[in-house]
N, C-alpha and C. Protein backbone atom coordinates (compact mmCIF):
# COMPACT_ATOMS: atom_id res chain seq x y z
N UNK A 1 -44.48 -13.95 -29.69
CA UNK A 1 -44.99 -13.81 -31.04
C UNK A 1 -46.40 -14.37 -31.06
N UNK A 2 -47.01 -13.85 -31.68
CA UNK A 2 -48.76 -14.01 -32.20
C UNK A 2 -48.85 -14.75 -33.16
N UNK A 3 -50.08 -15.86 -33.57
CA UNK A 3 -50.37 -16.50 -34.53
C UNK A 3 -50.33 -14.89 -35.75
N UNK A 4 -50.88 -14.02 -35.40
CA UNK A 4 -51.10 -13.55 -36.75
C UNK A 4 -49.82 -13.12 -37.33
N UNK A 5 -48.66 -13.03 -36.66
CA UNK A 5 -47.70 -12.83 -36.96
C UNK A 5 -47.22 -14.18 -37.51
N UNK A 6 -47.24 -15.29 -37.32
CA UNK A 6 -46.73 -16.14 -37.65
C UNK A 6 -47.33 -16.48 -39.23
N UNK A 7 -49.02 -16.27 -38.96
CA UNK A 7 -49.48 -16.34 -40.38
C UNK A 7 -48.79 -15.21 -41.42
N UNK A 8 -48.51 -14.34 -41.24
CA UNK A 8 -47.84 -13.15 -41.75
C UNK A 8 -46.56 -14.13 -42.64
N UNK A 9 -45.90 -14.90 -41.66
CA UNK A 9 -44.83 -15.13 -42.32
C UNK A 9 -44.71 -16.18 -42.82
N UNK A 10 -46.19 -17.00 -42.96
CA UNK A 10 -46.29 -18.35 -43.34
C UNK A 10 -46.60 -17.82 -45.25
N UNK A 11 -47.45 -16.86 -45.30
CA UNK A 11 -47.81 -15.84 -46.29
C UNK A 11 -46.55 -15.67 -46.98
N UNK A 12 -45.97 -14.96 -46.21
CA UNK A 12 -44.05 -14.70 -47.28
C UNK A 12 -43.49 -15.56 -47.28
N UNK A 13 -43.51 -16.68 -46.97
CA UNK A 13 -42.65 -18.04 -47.21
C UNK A 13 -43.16 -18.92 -48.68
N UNK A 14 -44.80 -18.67 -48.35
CA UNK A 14 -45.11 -19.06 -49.58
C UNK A 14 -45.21 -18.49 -51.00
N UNK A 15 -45.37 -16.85 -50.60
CA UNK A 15 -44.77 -16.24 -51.83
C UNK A 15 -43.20 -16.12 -52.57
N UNK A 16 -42.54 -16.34 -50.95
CA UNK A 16 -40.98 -16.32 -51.82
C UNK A 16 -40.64 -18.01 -52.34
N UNK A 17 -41.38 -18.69 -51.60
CA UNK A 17 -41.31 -20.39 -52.85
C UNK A 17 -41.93 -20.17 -53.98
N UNK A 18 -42.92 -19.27 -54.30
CA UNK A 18 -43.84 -19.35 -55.64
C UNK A 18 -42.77 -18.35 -56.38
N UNK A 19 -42.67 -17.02 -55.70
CA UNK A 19 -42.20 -15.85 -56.98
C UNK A 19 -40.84 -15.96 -56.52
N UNK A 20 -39.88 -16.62 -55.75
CA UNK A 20 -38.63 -16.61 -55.43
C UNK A 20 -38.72 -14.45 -55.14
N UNK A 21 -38.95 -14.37 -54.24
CA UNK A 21 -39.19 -12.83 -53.82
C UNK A 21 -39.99 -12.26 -52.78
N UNK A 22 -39.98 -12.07 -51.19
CA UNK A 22 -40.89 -11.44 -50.58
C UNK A 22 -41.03 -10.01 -50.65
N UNK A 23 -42.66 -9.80 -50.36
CA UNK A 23 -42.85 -8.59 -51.02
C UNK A 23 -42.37 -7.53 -49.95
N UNK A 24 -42.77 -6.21 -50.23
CA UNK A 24 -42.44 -5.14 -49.21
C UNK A 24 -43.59 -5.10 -48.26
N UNK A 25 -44.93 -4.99 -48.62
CA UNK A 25 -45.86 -5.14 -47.55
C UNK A 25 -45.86 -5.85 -46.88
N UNK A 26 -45.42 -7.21 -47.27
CA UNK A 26 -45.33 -7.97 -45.93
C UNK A 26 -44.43 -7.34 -44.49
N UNK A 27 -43.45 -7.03 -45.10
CA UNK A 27 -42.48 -5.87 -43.88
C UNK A 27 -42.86 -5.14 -43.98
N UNK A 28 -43.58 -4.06 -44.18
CA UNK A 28 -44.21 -2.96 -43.20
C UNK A 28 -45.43 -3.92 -42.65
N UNK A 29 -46.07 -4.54 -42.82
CA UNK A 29 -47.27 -4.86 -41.84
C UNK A 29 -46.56 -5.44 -40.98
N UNK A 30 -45.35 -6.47 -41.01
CA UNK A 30 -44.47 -6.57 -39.83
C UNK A 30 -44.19 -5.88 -39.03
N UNK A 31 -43.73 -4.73 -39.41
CA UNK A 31 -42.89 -3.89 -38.67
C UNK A 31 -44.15 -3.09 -38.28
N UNK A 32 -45.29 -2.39 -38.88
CA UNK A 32 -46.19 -1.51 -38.42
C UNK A 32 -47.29 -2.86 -37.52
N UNK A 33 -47.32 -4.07 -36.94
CA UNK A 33 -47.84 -4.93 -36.14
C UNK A 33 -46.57 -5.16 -34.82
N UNK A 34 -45.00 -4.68 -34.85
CA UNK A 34 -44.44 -4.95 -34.09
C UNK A 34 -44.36 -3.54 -33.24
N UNK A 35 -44.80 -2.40 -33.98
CA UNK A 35 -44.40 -0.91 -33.18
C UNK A 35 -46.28 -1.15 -31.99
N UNK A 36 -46.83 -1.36 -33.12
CA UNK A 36 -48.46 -1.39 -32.19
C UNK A 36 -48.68 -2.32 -30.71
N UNK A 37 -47.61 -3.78 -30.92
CA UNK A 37 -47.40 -4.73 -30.04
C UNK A 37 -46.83 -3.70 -28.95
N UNK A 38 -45.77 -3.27 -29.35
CA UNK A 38 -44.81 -2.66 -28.38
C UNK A 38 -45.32 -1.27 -27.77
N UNK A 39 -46.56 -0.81 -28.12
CA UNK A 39 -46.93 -0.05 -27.17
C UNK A 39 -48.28 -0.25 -26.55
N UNK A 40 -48.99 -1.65 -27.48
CA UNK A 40 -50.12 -1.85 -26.47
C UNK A 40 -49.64 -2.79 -25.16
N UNK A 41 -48.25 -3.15 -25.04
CA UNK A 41 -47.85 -3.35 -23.97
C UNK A 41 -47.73 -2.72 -23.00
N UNK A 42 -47.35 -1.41 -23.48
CA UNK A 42 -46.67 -0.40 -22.61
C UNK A 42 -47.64 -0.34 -21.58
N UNK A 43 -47.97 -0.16 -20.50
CA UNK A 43 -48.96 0.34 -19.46
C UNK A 43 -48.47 1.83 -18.63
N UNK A 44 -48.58 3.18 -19.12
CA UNK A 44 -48.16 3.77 -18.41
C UNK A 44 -46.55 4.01 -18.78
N UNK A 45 -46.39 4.98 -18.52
CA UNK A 45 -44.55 5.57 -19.30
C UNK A 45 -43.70 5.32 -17.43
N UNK A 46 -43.69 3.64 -17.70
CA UNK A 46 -42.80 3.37 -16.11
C UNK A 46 -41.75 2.72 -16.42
N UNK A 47 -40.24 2.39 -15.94
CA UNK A 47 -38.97 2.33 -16.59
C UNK A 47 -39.49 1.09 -17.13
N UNK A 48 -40.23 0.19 -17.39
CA UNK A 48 -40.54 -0.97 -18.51
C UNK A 48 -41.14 -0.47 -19.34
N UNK A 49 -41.96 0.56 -19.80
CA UNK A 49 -42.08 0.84 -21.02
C UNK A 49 -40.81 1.62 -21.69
N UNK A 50 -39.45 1.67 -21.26
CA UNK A 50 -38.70 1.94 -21.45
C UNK A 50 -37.50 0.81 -22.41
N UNK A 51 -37.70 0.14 -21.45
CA UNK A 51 -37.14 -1.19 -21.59
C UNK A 51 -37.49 -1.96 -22.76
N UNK A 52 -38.88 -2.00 -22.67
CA UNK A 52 -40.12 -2.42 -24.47
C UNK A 52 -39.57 -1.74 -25.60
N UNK A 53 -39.40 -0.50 -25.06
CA UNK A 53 -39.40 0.14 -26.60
C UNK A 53 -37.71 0.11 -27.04
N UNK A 54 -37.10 0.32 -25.63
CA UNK A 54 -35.43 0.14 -26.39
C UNK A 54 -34.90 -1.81 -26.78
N UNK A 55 -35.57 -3.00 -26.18
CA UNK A 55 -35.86 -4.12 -26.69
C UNK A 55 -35.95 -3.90 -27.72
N UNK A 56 -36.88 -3.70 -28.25
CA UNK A 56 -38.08 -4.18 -29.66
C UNK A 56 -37.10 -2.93 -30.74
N UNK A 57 -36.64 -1.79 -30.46
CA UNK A 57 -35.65 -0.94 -31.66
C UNK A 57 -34.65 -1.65 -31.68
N UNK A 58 -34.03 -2.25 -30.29
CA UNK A 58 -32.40 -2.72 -30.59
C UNK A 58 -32.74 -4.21 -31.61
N UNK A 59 -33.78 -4.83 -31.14
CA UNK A 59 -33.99 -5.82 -32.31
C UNK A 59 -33.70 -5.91 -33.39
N UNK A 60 -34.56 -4.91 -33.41
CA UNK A 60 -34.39 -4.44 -35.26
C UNK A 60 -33.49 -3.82 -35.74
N UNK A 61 -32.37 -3.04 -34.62
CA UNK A 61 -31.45 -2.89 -35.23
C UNK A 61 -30.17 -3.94 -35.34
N UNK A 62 -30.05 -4.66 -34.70
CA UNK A 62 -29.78 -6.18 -34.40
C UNK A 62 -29.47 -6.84 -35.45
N UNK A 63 -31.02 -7.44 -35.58
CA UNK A 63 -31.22 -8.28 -36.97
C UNK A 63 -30.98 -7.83 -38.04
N UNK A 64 -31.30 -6.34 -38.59
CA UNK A 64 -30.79 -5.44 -39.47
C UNK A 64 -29.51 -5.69 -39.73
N UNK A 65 -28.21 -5.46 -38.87
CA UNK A 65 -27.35 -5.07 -38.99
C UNK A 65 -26.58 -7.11 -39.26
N UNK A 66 -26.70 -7.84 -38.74
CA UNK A 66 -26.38 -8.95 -38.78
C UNK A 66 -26.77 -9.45 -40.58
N UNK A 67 -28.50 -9.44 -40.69
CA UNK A 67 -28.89 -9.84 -42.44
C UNK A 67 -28.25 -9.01 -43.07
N UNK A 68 -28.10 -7.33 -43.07
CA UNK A 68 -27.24 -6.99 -44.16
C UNK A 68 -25.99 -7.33 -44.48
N UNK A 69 -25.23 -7.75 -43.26
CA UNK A 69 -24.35 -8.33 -43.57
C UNK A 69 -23.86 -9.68 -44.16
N UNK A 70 -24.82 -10.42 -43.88
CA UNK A 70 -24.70 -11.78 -44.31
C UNK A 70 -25.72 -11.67 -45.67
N UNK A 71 -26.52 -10.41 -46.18
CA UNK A 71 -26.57 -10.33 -47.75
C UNK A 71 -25.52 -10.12 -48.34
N UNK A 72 -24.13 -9.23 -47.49
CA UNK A 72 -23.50 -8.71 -48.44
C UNK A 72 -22.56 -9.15 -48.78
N UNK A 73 -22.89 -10.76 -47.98
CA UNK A 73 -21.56 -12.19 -48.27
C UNK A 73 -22.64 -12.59 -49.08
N UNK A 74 -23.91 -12.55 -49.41
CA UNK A 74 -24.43 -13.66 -50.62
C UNK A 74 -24.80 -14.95 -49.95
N UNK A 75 -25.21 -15.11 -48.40
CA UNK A 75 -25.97 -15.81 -47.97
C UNK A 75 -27.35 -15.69 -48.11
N UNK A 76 -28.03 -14.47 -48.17
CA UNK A 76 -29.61 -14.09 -47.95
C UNK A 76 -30.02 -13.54 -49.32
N UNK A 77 -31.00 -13.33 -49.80
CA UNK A 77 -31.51 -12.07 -50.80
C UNK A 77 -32.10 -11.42 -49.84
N UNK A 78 -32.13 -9.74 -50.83
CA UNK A 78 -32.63 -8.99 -49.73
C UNK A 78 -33.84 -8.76 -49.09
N UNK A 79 -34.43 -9.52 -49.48
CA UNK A 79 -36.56 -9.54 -49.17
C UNK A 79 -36.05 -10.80 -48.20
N UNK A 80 -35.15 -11.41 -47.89
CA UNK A 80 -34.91 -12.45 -46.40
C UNK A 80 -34.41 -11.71 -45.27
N UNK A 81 -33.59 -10.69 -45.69
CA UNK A 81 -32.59 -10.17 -45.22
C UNK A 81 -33.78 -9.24 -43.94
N UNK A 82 -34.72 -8.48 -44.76
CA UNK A 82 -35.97 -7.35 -44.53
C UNK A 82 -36.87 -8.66 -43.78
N UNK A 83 -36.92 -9.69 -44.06
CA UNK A 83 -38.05 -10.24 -43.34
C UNK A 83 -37.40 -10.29 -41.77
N UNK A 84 -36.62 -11.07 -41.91
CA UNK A 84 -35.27 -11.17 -40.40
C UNK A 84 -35.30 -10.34 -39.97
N UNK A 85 -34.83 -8.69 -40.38
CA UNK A 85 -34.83 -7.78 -39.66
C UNK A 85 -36.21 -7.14 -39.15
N UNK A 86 -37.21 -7.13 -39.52
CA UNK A 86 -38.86 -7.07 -39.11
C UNK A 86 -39.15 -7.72 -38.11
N UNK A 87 -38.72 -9.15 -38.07
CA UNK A 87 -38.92 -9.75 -36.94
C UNK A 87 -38.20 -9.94 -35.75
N UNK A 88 -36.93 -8.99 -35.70
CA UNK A 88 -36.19 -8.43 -34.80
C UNK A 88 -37.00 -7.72 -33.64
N UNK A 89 -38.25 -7.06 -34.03
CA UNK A 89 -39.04 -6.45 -33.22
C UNK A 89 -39.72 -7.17 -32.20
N UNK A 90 -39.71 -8.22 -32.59
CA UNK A 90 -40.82 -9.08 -32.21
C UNK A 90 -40.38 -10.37 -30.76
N UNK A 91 -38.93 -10.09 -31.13
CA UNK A 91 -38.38 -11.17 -30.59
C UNK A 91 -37.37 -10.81 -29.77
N UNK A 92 -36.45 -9.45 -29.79
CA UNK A 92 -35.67 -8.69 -29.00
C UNK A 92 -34.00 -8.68 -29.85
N UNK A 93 -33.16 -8.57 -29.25
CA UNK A 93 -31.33 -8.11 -30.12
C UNK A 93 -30.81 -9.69 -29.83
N UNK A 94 -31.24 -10.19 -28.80
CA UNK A 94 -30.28 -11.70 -28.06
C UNK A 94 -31.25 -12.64 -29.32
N UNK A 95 -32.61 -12.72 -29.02
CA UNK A 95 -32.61 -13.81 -29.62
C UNK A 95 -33.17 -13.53 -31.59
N UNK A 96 -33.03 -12.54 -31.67
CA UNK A 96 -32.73 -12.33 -33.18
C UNK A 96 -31.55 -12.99 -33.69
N UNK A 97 -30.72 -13.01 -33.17
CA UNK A 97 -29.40 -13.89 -33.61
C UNK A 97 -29.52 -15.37 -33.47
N UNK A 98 -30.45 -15.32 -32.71
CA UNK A 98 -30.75 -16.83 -32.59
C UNK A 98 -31.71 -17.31 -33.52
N UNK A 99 -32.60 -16.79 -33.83
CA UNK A 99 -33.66 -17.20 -35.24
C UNK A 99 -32.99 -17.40 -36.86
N UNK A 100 -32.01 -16.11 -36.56
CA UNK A 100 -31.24 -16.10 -38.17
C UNK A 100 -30.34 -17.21 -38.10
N UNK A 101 -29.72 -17.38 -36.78
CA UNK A 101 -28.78 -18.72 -37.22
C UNK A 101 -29.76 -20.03 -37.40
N UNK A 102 -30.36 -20.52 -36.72
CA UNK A 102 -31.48 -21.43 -36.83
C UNK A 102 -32.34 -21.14 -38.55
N UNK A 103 -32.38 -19.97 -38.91
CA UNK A 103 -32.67 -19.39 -40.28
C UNK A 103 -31.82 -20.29 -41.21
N UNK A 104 -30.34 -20.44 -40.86
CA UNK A 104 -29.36 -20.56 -41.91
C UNK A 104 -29.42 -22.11 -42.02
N UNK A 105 -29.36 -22.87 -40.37
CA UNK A 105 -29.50 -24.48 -40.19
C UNK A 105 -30.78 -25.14 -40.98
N UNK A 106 -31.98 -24.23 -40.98
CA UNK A 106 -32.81 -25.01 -41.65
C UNK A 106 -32.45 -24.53 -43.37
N UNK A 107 -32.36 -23.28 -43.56
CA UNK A 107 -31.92 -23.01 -44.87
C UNK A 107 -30.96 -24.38 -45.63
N UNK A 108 -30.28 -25.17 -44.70
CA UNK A 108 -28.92 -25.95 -45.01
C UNK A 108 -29.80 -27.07 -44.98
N UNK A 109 -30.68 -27.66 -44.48
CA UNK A 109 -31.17 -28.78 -43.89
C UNK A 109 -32.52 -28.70 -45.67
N UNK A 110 -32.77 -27.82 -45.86
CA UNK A 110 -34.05 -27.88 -46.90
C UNK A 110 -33.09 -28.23 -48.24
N UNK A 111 -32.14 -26.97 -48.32
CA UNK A 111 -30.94 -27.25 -49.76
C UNK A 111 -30.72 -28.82 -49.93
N UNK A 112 -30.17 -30.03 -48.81
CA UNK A 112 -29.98 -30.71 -48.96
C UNK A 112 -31.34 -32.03 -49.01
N UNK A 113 -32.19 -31.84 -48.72
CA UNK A 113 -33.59 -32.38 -49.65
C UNK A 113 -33.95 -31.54 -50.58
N UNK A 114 -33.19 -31.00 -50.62
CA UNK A 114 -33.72 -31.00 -52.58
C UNK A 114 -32.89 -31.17 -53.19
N UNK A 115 -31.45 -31.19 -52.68
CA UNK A 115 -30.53 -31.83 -53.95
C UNK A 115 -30.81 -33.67 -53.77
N UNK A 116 -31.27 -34.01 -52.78
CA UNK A 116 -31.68 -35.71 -52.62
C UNK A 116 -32.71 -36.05 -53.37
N UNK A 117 -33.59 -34.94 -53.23
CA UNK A 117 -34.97 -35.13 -53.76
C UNK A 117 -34.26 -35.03 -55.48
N UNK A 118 -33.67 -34.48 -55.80
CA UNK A 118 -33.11 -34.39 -57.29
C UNK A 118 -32.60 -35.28 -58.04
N UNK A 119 -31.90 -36.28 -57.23
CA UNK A 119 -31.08 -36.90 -57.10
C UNK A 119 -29.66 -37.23 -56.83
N UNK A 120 -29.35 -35.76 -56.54
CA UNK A 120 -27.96 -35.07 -56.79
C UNK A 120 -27.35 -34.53 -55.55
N UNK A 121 -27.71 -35.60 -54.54
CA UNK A 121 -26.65 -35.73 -53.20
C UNK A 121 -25.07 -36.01 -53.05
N UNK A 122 -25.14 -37.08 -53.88
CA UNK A 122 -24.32 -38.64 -53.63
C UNK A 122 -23.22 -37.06 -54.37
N UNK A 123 -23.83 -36.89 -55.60
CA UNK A 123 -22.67 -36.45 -56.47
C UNK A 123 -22.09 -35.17 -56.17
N UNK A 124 -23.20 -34.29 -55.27
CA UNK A 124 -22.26 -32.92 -54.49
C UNK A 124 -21.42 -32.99 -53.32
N UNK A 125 -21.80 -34.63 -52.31
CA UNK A 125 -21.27 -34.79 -51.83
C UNK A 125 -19.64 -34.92 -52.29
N UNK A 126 -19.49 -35.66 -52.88
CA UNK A 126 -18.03 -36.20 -53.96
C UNK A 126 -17.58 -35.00 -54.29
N UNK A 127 -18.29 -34.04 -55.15
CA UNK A 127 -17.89 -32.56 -55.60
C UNK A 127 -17.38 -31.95 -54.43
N UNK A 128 -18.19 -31.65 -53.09
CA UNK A 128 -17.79 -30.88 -51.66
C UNK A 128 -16.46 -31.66 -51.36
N UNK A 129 -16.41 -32.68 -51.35
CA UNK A 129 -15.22 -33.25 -50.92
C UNK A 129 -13.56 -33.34 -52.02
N UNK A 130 -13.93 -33.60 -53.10
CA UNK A 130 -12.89 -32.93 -53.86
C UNK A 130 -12.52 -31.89 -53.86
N UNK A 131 -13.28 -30.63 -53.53
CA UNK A 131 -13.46 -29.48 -53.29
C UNK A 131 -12.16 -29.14 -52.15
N UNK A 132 -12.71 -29.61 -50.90
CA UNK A 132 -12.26 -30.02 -49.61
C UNK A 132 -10.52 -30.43 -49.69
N UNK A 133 -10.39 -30.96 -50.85
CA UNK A 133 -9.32 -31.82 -50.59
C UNK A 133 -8.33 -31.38 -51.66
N UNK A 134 -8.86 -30.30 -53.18
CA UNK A 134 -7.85 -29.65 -53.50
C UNK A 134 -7.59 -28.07 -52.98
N UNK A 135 -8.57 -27.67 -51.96
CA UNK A 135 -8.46 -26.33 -51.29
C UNK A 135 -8.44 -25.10 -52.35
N UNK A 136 -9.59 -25.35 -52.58
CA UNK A 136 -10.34 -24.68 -53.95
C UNK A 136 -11.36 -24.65 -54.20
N UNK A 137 -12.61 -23.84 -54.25
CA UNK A 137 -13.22 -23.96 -54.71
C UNK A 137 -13.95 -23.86 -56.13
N UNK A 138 -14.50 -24.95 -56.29
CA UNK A 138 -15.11 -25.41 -57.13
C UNK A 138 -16.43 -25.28 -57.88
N UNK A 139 -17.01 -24.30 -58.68
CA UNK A 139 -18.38 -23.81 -59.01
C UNK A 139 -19.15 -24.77 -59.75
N UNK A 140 -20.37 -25.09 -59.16
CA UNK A 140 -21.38 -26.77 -59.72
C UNK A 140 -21.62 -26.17 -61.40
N UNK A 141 -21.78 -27.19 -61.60
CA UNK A 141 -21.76 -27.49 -63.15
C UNK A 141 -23.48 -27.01 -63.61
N UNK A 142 -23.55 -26.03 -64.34
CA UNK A 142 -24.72 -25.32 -64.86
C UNK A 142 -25.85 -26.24 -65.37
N UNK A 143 -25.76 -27.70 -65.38
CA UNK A 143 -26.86 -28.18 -65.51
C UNK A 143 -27.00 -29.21 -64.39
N UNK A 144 -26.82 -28.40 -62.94
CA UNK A 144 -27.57 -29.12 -61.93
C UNK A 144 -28.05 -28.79 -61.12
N UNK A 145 -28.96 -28.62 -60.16
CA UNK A 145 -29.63 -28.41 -59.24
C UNK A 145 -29.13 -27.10 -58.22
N UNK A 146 -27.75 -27.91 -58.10
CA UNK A 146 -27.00 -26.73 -56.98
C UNK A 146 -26.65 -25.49 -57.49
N UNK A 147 -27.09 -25.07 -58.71
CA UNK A 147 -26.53 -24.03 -58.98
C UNK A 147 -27.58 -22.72 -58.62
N UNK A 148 -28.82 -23.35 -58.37
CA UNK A 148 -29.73 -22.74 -58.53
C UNK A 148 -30.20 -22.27 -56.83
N UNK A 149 -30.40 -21.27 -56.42
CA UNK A 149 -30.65 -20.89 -54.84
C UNK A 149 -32.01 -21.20 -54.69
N UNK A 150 -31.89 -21.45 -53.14
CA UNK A 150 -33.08 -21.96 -52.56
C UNK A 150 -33.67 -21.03 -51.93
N UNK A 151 -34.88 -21.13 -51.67
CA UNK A 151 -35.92 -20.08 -51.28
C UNK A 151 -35.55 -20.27 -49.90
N UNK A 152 -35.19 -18.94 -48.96
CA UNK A 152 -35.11 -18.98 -47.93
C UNK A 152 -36.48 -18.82 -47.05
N UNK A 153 -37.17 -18.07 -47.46
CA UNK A 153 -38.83 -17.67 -46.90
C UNK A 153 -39.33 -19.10 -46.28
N UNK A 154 -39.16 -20.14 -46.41
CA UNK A 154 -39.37 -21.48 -45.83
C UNK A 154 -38.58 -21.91 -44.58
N UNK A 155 -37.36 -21.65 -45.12
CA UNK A 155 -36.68 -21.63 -43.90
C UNK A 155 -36.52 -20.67 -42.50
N UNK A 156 -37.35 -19.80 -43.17
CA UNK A 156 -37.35 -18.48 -42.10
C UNK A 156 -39.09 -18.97 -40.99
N UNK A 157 -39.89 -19.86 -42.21
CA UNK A 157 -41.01 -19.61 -41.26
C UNK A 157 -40.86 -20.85 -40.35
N UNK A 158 -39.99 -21.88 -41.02
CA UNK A 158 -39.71 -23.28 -40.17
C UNK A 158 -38.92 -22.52 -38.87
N UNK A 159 -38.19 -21.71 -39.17
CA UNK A 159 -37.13 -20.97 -37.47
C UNK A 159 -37.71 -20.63 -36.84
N UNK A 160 -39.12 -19.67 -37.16
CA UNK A 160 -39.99 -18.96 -36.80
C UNK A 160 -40.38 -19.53 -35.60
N UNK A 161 -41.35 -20.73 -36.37
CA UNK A 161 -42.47 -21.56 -35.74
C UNK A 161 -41.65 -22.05 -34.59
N UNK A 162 -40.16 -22.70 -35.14
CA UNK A 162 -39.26 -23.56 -34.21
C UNK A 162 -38.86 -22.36 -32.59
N UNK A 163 -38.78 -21.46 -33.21
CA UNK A 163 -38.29 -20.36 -31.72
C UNK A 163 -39.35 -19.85 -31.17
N UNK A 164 -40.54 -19.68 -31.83
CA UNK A 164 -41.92 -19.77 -31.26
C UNK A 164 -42.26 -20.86 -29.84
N UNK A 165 -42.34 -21.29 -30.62
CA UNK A 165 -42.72 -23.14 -29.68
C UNK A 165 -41.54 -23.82 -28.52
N UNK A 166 -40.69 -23.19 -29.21
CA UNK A 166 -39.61 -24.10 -27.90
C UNK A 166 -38.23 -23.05 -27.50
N UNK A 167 -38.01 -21.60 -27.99
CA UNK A 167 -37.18 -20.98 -27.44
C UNK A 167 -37.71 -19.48 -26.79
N UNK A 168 -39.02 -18.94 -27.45
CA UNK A 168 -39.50 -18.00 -26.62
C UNK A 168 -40.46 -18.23 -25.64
């Protein structure tokens, strides 16, 4: 992955914290910067430019097929779902699965500084665990913090940067 790609998604992280929403251009300039990658690689039509181009599609069909599904449990919105799968191109089918889960760990790791930052740890903790212990779940009470979803676009560019730097 390329800084400008990374700025790309530093861009939709900060629009989906401001408008809770990434836009569509950001995925096509993704996706129309991951088809251009994948053939200014190519050198010549020799069984590795073969290899590039079925990589970089199975990616995306990969990541595609994994975020829609985990939108259609109500883990992702779908402008997270489209960013993940964009960057399927970029990164190949193996370790696309590896960014979205790392996606979900920091997604989990941010939710819980901001219910601390709220003040309202101590007391979801207690809630999760009553929860836990009548084998039921339990929906947070409309005037607190947890009810409200967290911007994933942050957590996608923290995975990003993180599989950037130390897994690709």
């Amino acid at each position: 992955m390329s800084t400008p790609i990374l700025l790309i998604v530093f861009y939709a992280a900060l629009y989906d914290i401001k408008h809770c929403k990434i836009p569509n251009k950001v995925i096509f300039i993704l996706l129309s910067f991951g088809m251009v990658q994948v053939f200014i690689n190519i050198n010549g039509f020799d069984s590795n430019a073969l290899i590039l181009i079925s990589n970089a599609i199975l990616g995306l069909i990969v990541s595609l097929t994994v975020s829609l599904a985990l939108y259609n449990f109500g883990l992702f919105g779908a402008g997270d779902a489209k960013l993940l799968a964009s960057l399927g191109i970029f990164v190949g089918p193996y370790n696309s699965i590896i960014l979205i889960a790392i996606s979900i760990i920091f997604s989990g790791l941010l939710a819980l500084c901001r219910l601390a930052c709220y003040g309202e740890l101590k007391e979801m903790l207690v809630w999760w665990y009553r929860s836990f212990i009548a084998g039921h779940y339990f929906k947070p009470q409309s005037n607190t913090i947890a009810i409200s979803a967290v911007p994933m676009g942050g957590a996608i560019l923290l995975a990003t940067v993180y599989c950037h730097f130390y897994l690709f």
